[in-house]
Protein backbone atom coordinates (compact mmCIF):
# COMPACT_ATOMS: atom_id res chain seq x y z
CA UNK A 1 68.37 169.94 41.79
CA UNK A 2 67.81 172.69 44.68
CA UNK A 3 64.45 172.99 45.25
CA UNK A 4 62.20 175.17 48.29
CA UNK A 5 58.37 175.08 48.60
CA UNK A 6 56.15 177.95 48.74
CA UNK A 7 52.46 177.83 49.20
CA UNK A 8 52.11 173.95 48.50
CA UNK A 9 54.14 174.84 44.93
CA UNK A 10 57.92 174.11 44.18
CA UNK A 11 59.84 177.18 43.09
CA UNK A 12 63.14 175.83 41.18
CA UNK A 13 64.97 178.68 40.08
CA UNK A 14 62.83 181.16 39.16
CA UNK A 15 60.45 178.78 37.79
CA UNK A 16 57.70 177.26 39.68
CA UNK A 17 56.76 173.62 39.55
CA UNK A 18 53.59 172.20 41.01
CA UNK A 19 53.68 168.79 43.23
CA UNK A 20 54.51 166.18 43.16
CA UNK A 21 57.69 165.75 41.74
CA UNK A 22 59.02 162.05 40.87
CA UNK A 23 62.74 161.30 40.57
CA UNK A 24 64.18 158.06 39.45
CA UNK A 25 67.12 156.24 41.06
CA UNK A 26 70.46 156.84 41.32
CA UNK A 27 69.65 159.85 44.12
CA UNK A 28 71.61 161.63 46.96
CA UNK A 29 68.78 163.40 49.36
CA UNK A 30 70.83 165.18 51.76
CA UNK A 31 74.23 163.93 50.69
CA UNK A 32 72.80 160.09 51.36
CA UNK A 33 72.14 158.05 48.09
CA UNK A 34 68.54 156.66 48.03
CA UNK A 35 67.93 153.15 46.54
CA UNK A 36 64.39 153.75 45.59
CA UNK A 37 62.56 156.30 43.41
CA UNK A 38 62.08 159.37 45.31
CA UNK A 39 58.34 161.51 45.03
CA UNK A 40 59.31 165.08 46.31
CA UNK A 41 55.64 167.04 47.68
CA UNK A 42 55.32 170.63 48.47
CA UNK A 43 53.61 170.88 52.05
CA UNK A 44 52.94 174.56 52.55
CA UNK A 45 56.67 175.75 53.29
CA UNK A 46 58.15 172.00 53.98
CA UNK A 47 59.06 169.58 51.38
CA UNK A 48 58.31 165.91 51.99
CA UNK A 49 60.42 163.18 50.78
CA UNK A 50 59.30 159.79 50.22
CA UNK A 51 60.76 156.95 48.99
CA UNK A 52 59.34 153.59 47.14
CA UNK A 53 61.57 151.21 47.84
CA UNK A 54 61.28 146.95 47.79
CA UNK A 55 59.95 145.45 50.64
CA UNK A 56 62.90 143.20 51.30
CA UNK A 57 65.64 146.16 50.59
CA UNK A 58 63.49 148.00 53.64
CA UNK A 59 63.25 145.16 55.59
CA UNK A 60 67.33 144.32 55.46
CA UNK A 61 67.55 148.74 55.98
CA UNK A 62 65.25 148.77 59.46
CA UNK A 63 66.98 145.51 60.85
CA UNK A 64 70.47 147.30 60.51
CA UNK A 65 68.86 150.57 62.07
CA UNK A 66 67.41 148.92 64.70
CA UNK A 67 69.47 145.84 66.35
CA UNK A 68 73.49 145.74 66.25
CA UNK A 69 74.50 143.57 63.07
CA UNK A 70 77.27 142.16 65.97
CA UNK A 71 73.88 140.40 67.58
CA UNK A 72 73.25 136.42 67.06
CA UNK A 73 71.52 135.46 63.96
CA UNK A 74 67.95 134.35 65.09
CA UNK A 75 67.47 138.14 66.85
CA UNK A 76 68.26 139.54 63.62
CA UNK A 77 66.02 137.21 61.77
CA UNK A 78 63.39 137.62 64.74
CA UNK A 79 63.74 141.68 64.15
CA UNK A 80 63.25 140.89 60.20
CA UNK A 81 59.83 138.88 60.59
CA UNK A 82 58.58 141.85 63.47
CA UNK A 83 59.75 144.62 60.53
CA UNK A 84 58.24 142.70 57.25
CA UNK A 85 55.06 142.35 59.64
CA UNK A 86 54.42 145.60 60.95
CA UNK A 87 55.30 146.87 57.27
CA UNK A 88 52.88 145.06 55.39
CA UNK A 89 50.24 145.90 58.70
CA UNK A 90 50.74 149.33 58.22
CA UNK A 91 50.19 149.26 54.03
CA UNK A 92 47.00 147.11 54.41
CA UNK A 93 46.05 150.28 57.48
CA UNK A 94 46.63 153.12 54.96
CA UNK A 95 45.53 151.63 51.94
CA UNK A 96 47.37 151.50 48.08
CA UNK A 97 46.14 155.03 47.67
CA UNK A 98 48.24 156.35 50.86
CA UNK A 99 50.55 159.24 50.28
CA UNK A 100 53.03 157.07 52.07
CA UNK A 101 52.56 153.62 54.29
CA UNK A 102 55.63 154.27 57.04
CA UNK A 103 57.49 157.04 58.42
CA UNK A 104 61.68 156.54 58.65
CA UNK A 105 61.63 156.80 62.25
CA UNK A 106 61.34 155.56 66.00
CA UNK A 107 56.96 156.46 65.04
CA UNK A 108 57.07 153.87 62.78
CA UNK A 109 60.14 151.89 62.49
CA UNK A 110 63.92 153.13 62.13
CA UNK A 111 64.68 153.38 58.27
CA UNK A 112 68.29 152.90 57.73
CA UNK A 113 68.47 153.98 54.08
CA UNK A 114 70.65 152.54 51.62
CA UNK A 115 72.87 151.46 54.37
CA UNK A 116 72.20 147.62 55.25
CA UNK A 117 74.84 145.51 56.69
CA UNK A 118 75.23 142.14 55.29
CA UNK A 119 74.00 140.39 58.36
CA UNK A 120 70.91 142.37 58.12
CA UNK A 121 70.58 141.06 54.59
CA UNK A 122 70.77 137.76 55.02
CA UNK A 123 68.57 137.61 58.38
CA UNK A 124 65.66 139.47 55.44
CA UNK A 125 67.05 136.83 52.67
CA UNK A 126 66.57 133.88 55.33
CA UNK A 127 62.79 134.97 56.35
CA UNK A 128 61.90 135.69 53.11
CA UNK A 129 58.24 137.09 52.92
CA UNK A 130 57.14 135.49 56.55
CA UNK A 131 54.89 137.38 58.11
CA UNK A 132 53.42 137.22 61.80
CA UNK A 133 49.18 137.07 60.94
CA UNK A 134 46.18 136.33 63.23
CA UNK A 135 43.50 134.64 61.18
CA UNK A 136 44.50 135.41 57.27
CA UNK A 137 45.62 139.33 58.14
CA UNK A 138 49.10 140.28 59.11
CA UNK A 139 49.42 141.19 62.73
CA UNK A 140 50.04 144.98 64.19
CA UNK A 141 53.93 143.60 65.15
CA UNK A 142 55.07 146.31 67.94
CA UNK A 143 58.63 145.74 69.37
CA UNK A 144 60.94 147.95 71.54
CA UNK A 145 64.34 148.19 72.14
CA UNK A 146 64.29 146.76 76.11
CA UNK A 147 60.92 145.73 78.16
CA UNK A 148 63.36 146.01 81.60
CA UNK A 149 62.35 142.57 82.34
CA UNK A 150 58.85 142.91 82.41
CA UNK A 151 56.37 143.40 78.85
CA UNK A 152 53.47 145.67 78.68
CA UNK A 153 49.84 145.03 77.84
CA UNK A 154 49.02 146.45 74.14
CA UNK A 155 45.78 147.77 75.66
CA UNK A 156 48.15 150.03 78.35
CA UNK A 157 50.58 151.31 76.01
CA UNK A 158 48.52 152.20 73.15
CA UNK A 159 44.88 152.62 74.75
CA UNK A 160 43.78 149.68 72.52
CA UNK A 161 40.35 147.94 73.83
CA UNK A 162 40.34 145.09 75.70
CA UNK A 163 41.01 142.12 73.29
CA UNK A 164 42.33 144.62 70.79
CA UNK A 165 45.16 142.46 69.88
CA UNK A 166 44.73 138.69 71.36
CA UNK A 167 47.75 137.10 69.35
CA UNK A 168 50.10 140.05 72.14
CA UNK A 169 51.26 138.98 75.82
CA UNK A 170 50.46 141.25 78.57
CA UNK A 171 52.53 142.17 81.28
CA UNK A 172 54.84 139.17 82.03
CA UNK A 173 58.48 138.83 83.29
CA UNK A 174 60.43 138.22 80.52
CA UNK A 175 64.13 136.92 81.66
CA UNK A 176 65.77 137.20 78.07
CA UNK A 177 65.70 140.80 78.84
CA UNK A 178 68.61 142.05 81.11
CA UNK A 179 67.16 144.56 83.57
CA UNK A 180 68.46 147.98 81.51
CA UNK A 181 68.74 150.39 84.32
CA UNK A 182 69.12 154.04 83.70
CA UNK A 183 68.66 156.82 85.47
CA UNK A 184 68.00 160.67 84.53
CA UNK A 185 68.22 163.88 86.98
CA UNK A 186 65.53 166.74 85.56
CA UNK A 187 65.71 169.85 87.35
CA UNK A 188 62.41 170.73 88.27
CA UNK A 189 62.96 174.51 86.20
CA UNK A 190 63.54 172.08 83.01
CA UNK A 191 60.19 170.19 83.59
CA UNK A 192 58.46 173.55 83.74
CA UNK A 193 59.92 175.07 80.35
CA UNK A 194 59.12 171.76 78.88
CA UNK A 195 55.50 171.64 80.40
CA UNK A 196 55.18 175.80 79.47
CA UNK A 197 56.56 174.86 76.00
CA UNK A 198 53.68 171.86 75.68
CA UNK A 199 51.04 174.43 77.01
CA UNK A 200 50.13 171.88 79.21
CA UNK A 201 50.69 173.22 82.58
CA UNK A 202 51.71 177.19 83.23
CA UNK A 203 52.60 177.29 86.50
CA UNK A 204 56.22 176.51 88.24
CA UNK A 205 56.48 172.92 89.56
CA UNK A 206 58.08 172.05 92.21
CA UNK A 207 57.21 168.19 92.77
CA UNK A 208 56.34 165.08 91.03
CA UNK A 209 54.84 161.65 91.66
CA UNK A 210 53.46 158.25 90.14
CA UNK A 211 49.70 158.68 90.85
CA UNK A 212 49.04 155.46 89.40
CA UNK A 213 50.32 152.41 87.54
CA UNK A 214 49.41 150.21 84.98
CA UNK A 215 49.60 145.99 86.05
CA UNK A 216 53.31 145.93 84.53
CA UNK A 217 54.11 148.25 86.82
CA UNK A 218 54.80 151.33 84.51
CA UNK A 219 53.59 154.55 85.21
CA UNK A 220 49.93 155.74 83.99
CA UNK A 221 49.52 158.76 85.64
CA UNK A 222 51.55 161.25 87.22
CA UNK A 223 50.57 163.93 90.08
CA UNK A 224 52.69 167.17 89.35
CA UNK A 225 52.78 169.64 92.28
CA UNK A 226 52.88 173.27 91.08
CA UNK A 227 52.22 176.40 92.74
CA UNK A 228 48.49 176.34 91.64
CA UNK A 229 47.65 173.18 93.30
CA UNK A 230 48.26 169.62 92.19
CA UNK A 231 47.51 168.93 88.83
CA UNK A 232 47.54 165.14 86.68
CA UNK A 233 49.03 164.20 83.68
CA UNK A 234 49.55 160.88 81.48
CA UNK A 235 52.69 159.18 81.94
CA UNK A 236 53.07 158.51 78.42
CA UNK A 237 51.99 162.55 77.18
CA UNK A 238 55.18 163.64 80.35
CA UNK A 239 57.73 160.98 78.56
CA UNK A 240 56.87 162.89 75.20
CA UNK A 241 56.88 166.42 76.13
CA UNK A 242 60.29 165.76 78.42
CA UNK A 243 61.78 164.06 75.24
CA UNK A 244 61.86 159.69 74.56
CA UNK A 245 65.84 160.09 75.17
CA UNK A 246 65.15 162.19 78.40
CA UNK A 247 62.70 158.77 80.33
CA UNK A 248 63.72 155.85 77.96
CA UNK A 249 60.46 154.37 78.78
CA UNK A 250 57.64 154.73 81.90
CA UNK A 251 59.13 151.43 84.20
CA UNK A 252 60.72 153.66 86.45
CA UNK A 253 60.64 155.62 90.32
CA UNK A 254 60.72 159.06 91.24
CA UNK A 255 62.71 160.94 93.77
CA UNK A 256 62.86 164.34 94.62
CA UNK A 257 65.51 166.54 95.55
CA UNK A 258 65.55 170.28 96.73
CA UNK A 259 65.40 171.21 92.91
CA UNK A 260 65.00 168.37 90.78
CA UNK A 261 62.85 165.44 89.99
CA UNK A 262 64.95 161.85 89.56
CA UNK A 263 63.59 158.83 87.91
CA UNK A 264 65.38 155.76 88.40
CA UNK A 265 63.69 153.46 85.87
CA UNK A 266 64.48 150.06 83.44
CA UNK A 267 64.23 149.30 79.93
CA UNK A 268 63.82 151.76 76.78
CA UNK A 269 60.76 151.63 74.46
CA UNK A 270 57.31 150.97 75.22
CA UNK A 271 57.80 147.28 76.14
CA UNK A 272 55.35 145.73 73.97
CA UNK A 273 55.94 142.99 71.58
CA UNK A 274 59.35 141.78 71.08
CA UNK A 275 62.04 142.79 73.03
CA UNK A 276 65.22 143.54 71.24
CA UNK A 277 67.33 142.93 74.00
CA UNK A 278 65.26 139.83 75.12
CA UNK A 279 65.48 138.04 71.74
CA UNK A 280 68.77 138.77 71.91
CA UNK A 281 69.37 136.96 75.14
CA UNK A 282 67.18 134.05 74.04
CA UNK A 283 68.88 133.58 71.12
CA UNK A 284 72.38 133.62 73.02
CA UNK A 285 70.64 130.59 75.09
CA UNK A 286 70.23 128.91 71.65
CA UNK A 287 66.21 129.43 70.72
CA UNK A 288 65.63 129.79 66.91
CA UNK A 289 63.84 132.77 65.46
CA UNK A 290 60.58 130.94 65.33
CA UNK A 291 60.61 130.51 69.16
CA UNK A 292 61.77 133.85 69.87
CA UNK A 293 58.67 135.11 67.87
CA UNK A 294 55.98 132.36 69.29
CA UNK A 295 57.26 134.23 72.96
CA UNK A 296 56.57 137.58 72.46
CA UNK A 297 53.65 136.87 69.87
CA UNK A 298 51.60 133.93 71.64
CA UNK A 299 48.41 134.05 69.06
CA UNK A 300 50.53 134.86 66.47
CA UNK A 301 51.54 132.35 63.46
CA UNK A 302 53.99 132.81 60.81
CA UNK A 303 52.99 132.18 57.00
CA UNK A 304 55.13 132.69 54.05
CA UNK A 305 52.94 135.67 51.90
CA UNK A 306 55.61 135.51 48.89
């Protein structure tokens, strides 16, 4: 079926079809078969896709999308417990009546659909319905790719209140995680486009600066020198307008050159939760998937839900 939206309607043909429209598996969206029935809704010109799929299929999918199936078997069954977790967080959040409960992507979690490796299916098979929960409710489960040696404070990252989210560690070394340096050079023209782009800040730049940091030592604010004065910006609002690829994450110095800003930093993510790259290492030492979890989710305990 080739399908366009127009005005919140579907126009198949010359026919037009009001949303939404339900399609039953076997399906190819965008030349990828999809597992799970598919509901297709008309938003203004865009069409959104989403797809009702078994928890444990799309727990087995985000593990292979998110951690190397190569890895040892206690990260990928650490990664499987975080992702049934945050899932089933995220459903209670939005309620059975949601349009949808997660989006396929690095905002929610990384949705590899219809393509899990067998690894990744046993590590779901192997956890089957555990669930991280604080009191009776399953916990808000964040994880990143690489803290750089050092986890964020939930209450930093995601301006929670303070006590938001007891069963979390704050900022603490963590030395499962290798120190993931990286560095990017950003021209200072490229920051301004961005900036312009953003309508966040008009005016050329021509130097940059950490104005302040938050106890982990990440960036919270940044001082941004432009030729109408000095103005301030989040850390975290910068990282999004210059791009998530661009600054892997805000653990990271700045040095300027005659045209260009460079930040020399460690880690990718937001650093909270588990650490991909830290279970990984603790797991390589020989901790279970249990203890991996009880580190990076202190007030956390796991119950089997199903």
């Amino acid at each position: 079926m080739s399908a366009t939206a127009h005005q919140g309607k579907f126009q198949v043909g010359h026919s037009e079809v009001p949303p939404p429209v339900s399609l039953e598996p076997p399906v190819r969206l965008d030349g990828r078969l999809v597992s799970g029935k598919l509901t297709l809704w008309a938003d203004g010109e865009e069409i959104t896709a989403i797809e009702s799929v078994d928890l444990e299929e799309y727990v087995a999918s985000v593990v292979s999308a998110e951690v190397p199936s190569t890895w040892p078997k206690a990260a990928l069954e650490a990664q499987a417990v975080a992702a049934r977790t945050f899932a089933m967080a995220q459903k209670v959040a939005q309620g059975a009546s949601a349009r949808f409960h997660l989006r396929a992507s690095v905002l929610d979690q990384v949705y590899a659909q219809g393509a899990a490796t067998a690894a990744a299916k046993e590590a779901a098979r192997s956890t089957n319905g555990e669930v991280l929960t604080f009191g009776e409710a399953p916990i808000a489960a964040y994880f990143s790719a690489s803290c750089g040696g050092r986890s964020e404070g939930p209450e930093e990252a995601f301006r929670l209140p303070a006590g938001a989210t007891p069963y979390l560690a704050g900022a603490r070394e963590d030395d499962g995680d290798p120190e993931r340096a990286w560095t990017a050079r950003i021209p200072f023209r490229d920051i301004s486009a961005a900036l312009r782009k953003a309508r966040r800040i008009l005016a050329p730049v021509f130097a940059l600066s950490v104005a302040e940091r938050t106890p982990s030592g990440r960036a919270r604010e940044i001082a941004i020198g432009t030729s109408g004065g000095t103005r301030r910006i989040g850390a975290s609002e910068l990282r999004q307008i210059l791009g998530y690829e661009t600054l892997p994450s805000l653990l990271f110095e700045v040095r300027l050159e005659k045209d260009a800003a460079v930040f020399r930093g460690r880690g990718s993510g937001h650093g909270v939760g588990l650490c991909q790259w830290g279970a990984r290492g603790r797991a390589l030492r020989g901790a279970g998937y249990r203890a991996i979890l009880a580190h990076y989710y202190p007030g956390a305990q796991i119950r089997r839900m199903y």
